[in-house]
C-alpha atoms as a PDB file:
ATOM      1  CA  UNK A   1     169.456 180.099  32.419  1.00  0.00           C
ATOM      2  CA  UNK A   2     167.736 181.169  29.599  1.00  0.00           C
ATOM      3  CA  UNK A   3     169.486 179.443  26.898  1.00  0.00           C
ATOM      4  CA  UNK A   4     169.788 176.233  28.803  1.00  0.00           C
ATOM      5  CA  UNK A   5     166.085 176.110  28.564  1.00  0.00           C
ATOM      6  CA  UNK A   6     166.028 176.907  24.939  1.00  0.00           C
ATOM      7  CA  UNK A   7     168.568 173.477  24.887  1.00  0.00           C
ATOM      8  CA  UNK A   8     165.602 171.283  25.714  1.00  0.00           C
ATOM      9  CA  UNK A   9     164.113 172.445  22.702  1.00  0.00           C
ATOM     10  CA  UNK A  10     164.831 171.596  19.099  1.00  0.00           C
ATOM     11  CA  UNK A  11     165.973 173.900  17.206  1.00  0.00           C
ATOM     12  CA  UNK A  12     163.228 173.502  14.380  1.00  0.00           C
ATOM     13  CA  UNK A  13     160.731 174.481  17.349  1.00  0.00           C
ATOM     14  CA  UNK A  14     162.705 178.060  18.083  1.00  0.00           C
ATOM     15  CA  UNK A  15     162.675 178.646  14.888  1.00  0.00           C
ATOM     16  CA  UNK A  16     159.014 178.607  14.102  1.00  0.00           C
ATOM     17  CA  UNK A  17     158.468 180.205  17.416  1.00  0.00           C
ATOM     18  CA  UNK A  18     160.629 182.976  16.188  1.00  0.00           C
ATOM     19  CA  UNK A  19     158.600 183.473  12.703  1.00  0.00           C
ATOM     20  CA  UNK A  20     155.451 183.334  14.407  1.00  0.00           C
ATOM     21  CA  UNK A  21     156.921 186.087  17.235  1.00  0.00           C
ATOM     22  CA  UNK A  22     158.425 187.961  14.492  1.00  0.00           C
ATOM     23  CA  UNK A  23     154.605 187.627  12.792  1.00  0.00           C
ATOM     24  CA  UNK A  24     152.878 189.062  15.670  1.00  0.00           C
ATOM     25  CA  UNK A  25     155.473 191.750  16.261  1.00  0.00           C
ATOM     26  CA  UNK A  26     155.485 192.986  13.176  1.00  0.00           C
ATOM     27  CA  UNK A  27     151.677 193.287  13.355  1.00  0.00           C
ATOM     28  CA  UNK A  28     151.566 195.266  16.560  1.00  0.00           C
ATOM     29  CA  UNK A  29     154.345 197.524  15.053  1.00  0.00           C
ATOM     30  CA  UNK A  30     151.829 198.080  12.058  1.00  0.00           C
ATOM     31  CA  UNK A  31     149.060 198.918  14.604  1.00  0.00           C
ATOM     32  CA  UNK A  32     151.218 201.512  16.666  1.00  0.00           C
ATOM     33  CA  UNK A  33     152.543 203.058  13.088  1.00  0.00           C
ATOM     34  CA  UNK A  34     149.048 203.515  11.719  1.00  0.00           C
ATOM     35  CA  UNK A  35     147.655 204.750  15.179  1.00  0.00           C
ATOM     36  CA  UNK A  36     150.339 207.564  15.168  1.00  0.00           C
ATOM     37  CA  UNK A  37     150.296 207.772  11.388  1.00  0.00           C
ATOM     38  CA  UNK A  38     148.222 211.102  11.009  1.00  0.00           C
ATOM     39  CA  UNK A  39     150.557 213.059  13.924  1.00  0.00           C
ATOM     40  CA  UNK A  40     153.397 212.230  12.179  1.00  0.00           C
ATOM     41  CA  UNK A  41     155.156 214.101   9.292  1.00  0.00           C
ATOM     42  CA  UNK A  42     157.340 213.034   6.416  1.00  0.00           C
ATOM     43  CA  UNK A  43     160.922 214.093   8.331  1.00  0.00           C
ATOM     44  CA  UNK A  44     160.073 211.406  11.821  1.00  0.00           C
ATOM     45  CA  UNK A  45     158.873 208.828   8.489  1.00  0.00           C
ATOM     46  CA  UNK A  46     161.939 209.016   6.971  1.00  0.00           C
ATOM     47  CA  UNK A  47     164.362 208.877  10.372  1.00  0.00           C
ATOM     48  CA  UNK A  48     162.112 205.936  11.162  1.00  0.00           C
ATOM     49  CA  UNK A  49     163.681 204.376   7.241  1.00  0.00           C
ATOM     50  CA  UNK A  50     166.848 205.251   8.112  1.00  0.00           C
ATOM     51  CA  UNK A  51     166.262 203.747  11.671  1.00  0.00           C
ATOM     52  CA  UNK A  52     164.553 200.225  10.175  1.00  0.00           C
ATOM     53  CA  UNK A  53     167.745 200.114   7.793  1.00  0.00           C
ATOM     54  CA  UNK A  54     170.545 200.352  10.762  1.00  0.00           C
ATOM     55  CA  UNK A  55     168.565 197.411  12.625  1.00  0.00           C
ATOM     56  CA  UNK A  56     168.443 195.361   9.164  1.00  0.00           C
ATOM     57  CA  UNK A  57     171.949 195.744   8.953  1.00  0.00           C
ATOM     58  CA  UNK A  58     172.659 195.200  12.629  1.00  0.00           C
ATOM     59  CA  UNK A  59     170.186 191.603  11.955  1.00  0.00           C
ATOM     60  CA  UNK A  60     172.092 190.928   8.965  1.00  0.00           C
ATOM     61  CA  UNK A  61     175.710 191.438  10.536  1.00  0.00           C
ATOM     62  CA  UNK A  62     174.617 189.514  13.555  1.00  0.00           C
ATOM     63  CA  UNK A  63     173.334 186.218  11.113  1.00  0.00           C
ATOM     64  CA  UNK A  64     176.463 186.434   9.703  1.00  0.00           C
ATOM     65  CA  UNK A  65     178.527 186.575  12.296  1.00  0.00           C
ATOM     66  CA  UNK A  66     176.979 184.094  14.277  1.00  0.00           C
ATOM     67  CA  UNK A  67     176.306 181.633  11.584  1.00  0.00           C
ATOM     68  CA  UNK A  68     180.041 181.443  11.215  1.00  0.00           C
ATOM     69  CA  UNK A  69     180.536 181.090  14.803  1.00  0.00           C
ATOM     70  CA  UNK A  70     178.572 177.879  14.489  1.00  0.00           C
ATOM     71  CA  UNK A  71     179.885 176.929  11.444  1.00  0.00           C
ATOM     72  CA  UNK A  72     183.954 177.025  12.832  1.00  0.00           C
ATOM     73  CA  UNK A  73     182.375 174.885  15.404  1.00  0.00           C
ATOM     74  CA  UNK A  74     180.753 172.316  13.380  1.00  0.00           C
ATOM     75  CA  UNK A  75     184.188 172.282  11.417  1.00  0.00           C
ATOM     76  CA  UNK A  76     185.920 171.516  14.695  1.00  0.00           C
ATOM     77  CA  UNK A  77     183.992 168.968  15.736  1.00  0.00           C
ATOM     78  CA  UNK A  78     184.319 167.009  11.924  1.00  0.00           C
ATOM     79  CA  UNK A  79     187.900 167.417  11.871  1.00  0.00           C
ATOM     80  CA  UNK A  80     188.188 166.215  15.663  1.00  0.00           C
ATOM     81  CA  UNK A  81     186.434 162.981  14.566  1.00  0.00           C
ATOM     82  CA  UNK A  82     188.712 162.742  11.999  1.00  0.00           C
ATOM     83  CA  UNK A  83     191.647 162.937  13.786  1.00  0.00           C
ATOM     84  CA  UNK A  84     190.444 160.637  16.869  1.00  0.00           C
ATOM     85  CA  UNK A  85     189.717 157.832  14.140  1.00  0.00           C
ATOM     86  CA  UNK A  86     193.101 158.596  12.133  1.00  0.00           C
ATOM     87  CA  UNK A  87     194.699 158.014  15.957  1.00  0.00           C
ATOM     88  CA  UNK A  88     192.587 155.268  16.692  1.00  0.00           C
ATOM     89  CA  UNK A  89     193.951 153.718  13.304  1.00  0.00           C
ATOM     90  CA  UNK A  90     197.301 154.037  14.138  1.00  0.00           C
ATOM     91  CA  UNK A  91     197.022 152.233  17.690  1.00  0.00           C
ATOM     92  CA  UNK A  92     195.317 149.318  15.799  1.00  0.00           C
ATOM     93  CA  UNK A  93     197.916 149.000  13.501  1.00  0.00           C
ATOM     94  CA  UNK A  94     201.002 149.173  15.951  1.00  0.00           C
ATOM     95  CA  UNK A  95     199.343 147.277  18.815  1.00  0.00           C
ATOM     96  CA  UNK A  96     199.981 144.114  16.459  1.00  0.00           C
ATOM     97  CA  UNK A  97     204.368 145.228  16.878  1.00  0.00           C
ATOM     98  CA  UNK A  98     203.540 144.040  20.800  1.00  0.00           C
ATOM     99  CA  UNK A  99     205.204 141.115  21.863  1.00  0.00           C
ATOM    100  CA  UNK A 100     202.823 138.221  22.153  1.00  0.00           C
ATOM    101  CA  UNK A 101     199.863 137.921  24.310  1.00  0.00           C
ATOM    102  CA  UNK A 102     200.112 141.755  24.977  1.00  0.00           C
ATOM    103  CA  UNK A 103     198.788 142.270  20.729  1.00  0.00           C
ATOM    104  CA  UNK A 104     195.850 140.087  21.170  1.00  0.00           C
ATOM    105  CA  UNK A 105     194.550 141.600  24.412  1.00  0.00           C
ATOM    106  CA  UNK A 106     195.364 145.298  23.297  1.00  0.00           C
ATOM    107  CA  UNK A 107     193.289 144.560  19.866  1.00  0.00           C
ATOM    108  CA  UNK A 108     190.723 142.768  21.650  1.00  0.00           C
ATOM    109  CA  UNK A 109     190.404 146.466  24.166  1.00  0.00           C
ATOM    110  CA  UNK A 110     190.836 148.259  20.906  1.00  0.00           C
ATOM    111  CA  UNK A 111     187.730 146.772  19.357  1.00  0.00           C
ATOM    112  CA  UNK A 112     185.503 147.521  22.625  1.00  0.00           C
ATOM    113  CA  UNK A 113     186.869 150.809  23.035  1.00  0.00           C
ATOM    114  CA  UNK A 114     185.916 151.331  19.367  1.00  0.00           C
ATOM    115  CA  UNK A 115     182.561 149.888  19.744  1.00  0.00           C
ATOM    116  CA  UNK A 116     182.225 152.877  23.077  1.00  0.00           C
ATOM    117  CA  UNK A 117     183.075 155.349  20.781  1.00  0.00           C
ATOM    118  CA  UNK A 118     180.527 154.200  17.893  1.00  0.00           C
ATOM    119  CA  UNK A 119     177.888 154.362  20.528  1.00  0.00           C
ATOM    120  CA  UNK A 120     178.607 157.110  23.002  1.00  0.00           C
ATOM    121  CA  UNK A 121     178.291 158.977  19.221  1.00  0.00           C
ATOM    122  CA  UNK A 122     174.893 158.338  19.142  1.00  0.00           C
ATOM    123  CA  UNK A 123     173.451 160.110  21.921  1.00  0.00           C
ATOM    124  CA  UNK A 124     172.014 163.233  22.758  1.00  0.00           C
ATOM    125  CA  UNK A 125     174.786 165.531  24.384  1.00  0.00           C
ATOM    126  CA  UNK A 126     172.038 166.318  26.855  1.00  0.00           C
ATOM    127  CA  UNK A 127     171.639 163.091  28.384  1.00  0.00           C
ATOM    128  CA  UNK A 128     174.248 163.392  31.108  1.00  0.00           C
ATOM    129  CA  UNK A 129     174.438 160.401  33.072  1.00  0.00           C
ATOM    130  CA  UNK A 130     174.351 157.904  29.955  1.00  0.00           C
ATOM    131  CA  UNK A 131     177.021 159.679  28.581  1.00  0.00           C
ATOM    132  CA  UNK A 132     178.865 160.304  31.855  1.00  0.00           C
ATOM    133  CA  UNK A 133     178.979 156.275  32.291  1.00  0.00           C
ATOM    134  CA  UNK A 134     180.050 155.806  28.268  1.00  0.00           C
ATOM    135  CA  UNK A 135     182.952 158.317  29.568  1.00  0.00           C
ATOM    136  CA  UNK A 136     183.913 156.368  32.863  1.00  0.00           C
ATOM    137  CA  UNK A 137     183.422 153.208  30.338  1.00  0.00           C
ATOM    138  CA  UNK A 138     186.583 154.822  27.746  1.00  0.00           C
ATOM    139  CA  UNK A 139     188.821 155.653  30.400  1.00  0.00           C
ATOM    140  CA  UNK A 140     188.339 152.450  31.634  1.00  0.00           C
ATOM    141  CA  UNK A 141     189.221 150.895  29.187  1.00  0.00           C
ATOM    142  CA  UNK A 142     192.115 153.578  27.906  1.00  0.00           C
ATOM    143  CA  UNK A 143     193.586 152.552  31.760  1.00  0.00           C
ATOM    144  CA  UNK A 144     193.875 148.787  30.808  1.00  0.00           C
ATOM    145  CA  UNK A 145     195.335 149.803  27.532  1.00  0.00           C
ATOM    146  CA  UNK A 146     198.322 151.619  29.181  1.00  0.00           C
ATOM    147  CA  UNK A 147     199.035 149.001  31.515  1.00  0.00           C
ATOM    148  CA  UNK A 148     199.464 146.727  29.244  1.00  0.00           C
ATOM    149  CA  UNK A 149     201.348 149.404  27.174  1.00  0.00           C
ATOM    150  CA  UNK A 150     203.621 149.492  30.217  1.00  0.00           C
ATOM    151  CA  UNK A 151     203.906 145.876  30.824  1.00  0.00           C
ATOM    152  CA  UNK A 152     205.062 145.359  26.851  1.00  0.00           C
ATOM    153  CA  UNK A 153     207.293 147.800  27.194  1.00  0.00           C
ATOM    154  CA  UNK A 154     209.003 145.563  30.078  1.00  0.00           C
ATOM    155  CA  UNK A 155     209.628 142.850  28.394  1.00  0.00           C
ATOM    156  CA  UNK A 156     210.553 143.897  24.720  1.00  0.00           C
ATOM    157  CA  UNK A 157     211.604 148.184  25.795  1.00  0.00           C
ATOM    158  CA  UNK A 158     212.410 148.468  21.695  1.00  0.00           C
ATOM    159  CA  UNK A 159     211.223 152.352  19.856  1.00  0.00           C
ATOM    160  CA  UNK A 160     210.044 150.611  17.304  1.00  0.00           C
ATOM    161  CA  UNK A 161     207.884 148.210  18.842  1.00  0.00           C
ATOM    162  CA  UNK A 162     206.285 149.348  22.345  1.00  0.00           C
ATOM    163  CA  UNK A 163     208.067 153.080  21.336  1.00  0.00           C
ATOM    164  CA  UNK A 164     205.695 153.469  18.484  1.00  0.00           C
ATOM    165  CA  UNK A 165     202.501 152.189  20.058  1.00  0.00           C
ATOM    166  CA  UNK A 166     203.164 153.709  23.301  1.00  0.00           C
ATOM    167  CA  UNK A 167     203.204 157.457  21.534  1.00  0.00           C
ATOM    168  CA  UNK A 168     200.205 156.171  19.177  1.00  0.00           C
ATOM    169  CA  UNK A 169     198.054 155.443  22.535  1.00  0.00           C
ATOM    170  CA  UNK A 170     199.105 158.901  24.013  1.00  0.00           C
ATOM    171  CA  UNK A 171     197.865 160.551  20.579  1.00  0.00           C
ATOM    172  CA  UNK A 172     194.394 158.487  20.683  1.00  0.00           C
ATOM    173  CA  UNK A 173     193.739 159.626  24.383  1.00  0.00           C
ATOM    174  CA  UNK A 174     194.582 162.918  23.375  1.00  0.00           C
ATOM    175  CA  UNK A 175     192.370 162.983  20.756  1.00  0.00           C
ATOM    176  CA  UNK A 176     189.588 161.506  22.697  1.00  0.00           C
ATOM    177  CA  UNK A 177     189.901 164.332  25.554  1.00  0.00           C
ATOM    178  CA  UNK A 178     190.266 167.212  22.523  1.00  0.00           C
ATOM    179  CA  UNK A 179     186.790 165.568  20.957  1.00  0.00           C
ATOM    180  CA  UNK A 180     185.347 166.130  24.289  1.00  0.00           C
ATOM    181  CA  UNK A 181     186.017 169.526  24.501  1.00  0.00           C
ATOM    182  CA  UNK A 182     184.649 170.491  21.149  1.00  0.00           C
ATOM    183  CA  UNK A 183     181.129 168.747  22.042  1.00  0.00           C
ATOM    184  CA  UNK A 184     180.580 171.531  24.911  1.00  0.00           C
ATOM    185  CA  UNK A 185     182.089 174.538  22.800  1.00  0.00           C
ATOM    186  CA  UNK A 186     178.610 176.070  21.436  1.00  0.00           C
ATOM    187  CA  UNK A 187     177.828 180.090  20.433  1.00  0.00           C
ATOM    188  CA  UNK A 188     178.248 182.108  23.571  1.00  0.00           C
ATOM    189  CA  UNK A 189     174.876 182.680  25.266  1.00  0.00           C
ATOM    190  CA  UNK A 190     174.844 186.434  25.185  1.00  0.00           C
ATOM    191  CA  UNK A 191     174.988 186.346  21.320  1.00  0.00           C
ATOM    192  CA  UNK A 192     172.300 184.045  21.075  1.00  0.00           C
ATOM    193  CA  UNK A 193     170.337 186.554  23.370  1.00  0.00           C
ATOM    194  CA  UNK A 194     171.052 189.536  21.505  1.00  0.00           C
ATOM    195  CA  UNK A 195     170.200 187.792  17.819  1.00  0.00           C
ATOM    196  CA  UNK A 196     167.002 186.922  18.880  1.00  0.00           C
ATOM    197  CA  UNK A 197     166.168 190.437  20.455  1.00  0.00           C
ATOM    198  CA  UNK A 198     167.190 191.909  17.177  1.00  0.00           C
ATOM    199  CA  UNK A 199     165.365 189.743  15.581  1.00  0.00           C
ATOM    200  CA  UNK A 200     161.758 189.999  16.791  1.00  0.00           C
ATOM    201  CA  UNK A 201     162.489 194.198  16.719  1.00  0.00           C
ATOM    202  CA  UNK A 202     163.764 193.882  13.452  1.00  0.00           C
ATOM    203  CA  UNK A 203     160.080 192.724  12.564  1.00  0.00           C
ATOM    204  CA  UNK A 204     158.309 195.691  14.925  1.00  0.00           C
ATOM    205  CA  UNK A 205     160.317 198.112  12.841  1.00  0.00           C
ATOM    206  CA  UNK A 206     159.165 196.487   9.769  1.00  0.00           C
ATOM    207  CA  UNK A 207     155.585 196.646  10.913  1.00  0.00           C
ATOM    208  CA  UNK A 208     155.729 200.063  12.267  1.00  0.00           C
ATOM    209  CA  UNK A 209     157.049 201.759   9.370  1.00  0.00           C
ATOM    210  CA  UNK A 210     154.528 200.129   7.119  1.00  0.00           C
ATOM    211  CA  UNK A 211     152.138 201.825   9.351  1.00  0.00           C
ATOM    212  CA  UNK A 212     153.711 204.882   8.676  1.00  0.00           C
ATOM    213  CA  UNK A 213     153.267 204.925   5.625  1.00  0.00           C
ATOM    214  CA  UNK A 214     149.594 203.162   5.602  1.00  0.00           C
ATOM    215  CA  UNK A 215     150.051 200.588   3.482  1.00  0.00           C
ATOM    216  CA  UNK A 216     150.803 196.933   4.786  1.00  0.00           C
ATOM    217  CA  UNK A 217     153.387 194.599   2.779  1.00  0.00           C
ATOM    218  CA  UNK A 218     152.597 190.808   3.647  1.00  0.00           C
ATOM    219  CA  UNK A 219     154.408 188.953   0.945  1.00  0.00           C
ATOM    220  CA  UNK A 220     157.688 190.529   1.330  1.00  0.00           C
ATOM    221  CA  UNK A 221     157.511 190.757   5.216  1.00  0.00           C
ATOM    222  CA  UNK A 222     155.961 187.011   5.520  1.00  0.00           C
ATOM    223  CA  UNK A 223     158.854 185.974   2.927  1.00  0.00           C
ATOM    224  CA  UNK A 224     161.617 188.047   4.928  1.00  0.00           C
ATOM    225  CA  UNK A 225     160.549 186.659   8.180  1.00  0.00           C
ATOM    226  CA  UNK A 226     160.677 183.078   7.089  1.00  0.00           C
ATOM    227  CA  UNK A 227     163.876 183.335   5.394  1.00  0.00           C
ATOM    228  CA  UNK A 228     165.449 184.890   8.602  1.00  0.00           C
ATOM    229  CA  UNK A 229     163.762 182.525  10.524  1.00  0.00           C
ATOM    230  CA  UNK A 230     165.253 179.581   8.500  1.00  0.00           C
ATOM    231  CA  UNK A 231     168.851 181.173   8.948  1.00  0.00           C
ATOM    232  CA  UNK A 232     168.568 181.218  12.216  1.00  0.00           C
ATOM    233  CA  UNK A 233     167.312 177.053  12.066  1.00  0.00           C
ATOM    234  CA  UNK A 234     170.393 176.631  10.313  1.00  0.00           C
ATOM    235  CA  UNK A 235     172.456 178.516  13.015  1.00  0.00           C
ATOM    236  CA  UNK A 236     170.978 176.515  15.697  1.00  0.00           C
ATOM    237  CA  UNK A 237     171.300 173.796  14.235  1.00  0.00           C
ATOM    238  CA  UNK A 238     174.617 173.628  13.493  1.00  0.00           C
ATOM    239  CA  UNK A 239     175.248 174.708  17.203  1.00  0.00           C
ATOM    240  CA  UNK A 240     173.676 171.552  18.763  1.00  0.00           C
ATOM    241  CA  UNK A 241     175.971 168.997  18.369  1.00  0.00           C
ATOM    242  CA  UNK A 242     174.329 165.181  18.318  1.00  0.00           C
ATOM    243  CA  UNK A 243     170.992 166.791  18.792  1.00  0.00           C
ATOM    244  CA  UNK A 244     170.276 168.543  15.527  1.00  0.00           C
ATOM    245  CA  UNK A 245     169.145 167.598  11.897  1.00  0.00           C
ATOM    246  CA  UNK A 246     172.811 168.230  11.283  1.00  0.00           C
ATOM    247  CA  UNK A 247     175.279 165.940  12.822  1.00  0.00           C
ATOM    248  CA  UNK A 248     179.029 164.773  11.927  1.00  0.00           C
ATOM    249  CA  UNK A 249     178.910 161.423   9.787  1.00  0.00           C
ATOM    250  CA  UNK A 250     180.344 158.882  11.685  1.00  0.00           C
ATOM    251  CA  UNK A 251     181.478 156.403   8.982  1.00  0.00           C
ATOM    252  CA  UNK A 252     185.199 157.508   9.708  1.00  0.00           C
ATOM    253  CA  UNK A 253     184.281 155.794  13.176  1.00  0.00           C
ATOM    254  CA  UNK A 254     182.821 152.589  11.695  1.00  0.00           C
ATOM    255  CA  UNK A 255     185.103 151.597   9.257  1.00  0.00           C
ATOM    256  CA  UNK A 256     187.879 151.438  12.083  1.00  0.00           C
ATOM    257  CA  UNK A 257     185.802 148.246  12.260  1.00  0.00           C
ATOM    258  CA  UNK A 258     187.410 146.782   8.723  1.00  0.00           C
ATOM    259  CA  UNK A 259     190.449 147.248   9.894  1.00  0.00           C
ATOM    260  CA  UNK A 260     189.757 144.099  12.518  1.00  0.00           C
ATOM    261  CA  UNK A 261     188.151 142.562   9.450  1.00  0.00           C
ATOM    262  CA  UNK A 262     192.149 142.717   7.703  1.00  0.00           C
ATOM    263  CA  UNK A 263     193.700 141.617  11.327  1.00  0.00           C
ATOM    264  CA  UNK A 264     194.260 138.187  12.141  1.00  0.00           C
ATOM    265  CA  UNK A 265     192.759 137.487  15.874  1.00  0.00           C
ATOM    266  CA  UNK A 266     193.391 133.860  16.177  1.00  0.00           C
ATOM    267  CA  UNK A 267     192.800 133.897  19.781  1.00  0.00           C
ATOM    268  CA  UNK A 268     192.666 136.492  22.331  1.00  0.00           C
ATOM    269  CA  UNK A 269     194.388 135.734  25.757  1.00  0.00           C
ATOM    270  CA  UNK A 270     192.207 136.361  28.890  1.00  0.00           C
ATOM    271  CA  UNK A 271     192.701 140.349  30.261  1.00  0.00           C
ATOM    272  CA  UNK A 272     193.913 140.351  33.926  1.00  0.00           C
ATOM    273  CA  UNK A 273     192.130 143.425  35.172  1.00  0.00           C
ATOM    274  CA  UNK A 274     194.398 143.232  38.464  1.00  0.00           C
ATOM    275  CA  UNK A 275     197.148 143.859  36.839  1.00  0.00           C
END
């Protein structure tokens, strides 16, 4: 598809394609408009104003729209970070209410499957098989955490104990899969389509009504174009998660790792993966 192709490019590259389309378009709109100009009278000039002002406004409802499409997207994807780290937390902190050696091996998971997260985080959400074996690496690793979850809750079946960290491991698994789902949740294609065709005919119309009236405005029409141009950056940008200027900070991530720093792991009992 179209926009899957426009994926393997950055967005700062559509962009400047975009002004310099919009450029060119609004030159050969200023051609047509001054080849026409002299068999044209002042009642098809001024439909053509009122015309050029319905597809500004159509252009400027679109940026808006769509800009807070991507925006209520970005927003999801902080506050999922947040709360996979706040759940993350949690499970540190009750895994050390398991009965002994079950604390140590859980914390010792905990740390790696912190570690995953910290570095599945750092790559491109186009690179499919690294981060399909990252995935297969969590759940992994979330599998040994419930068994042992299970085998804790065995020997010591107490709610306040194995109760608590059993619902704190459902919540950080949860969390996990929810994260997931807002890294693949981008603007629908068909709006991204339809901005960029009003776009570049936003810019004809400019052009051709300049021609119209036989006078050509550079400034304002090189100024307009790259100030649309860097909305639409923006927009992109905020669309392409872990492949953008604009990513989620991850610190909420890495300083799970102090809380390891405040536990005391005197020694971590071998993890039977048979088990």
């Amino acid at each position: 598809m179209l926009t899957d192709l426009l994926y393997q490019w950055s967005s700062l590259s559509i962009s400047l394609a975009l002004l310099v389309m919009m450029v060119v378009a609004n030159e050969c709109g200023f051609r047509l408009g001054r080849f026409i100009q002299k068999n044209t009278d002042d009642e098809v000039k001024s439909l053509t104003g009122a015309i050029q002002g319905s597809i500004l406004g159509l252009l400027a409802l679109l940026l808006g729209f769509t800009f807070s499409m991507s925006m209520q997207r970005y927003d999801s994807r902080v506050m999922s970070l947040v709360s996979e780290s706040n759940a993350i937390g949690t499970t540190v902190l009750r895994a050390q209410l398991l009965p002994s050696p079950y604390d140590n091996q859980s914390l010792s998971l905990l740390e790696r499957y912190i570690d995953n997260r910290i570095a599945i985080s750092a790559i491109d959400i186009t690179r499919d098989e690294e981060r399909m074996a990252f995935d297969k690496n969590t759940q992994q690793l979330q599998k040994q955490l419930w068994d042992i979850a299970i085998q804790s809750v065995k020997i010591e079946p107490v709610a306040v104990t194995s109760g608590n960290y059993l619902t704190a491991l459902n919540e950080m698994i949860d969390a996990q899969s929810q994260r997931n789902a807002f890294l693949i949740t981008r603007v629908p294609d068909v709006v991204l389509i339809l901005l960029f065709t009003v776009f570049l005919s936003s810019g004809a119309i400019l052009g051709y009504s300049s021609g119209l009236s036989g006078k050509r405005v550079l400034a304002p029409t090189l100024l307009v174009s790259f100030l649309l141009s860097t909305i639409v950056f923006i927009i992109l940008d905020l669309d392409r998660p872990k492949r953008g200027y604009i990513k989620v900070d991850q610190n909420n991530l890495k300083e799970l790792k102090l809380l390891f720093q405040q536990t005391d792991i005197k020694s971590l009992s071998p993890i039977k993966t048979d088990q």
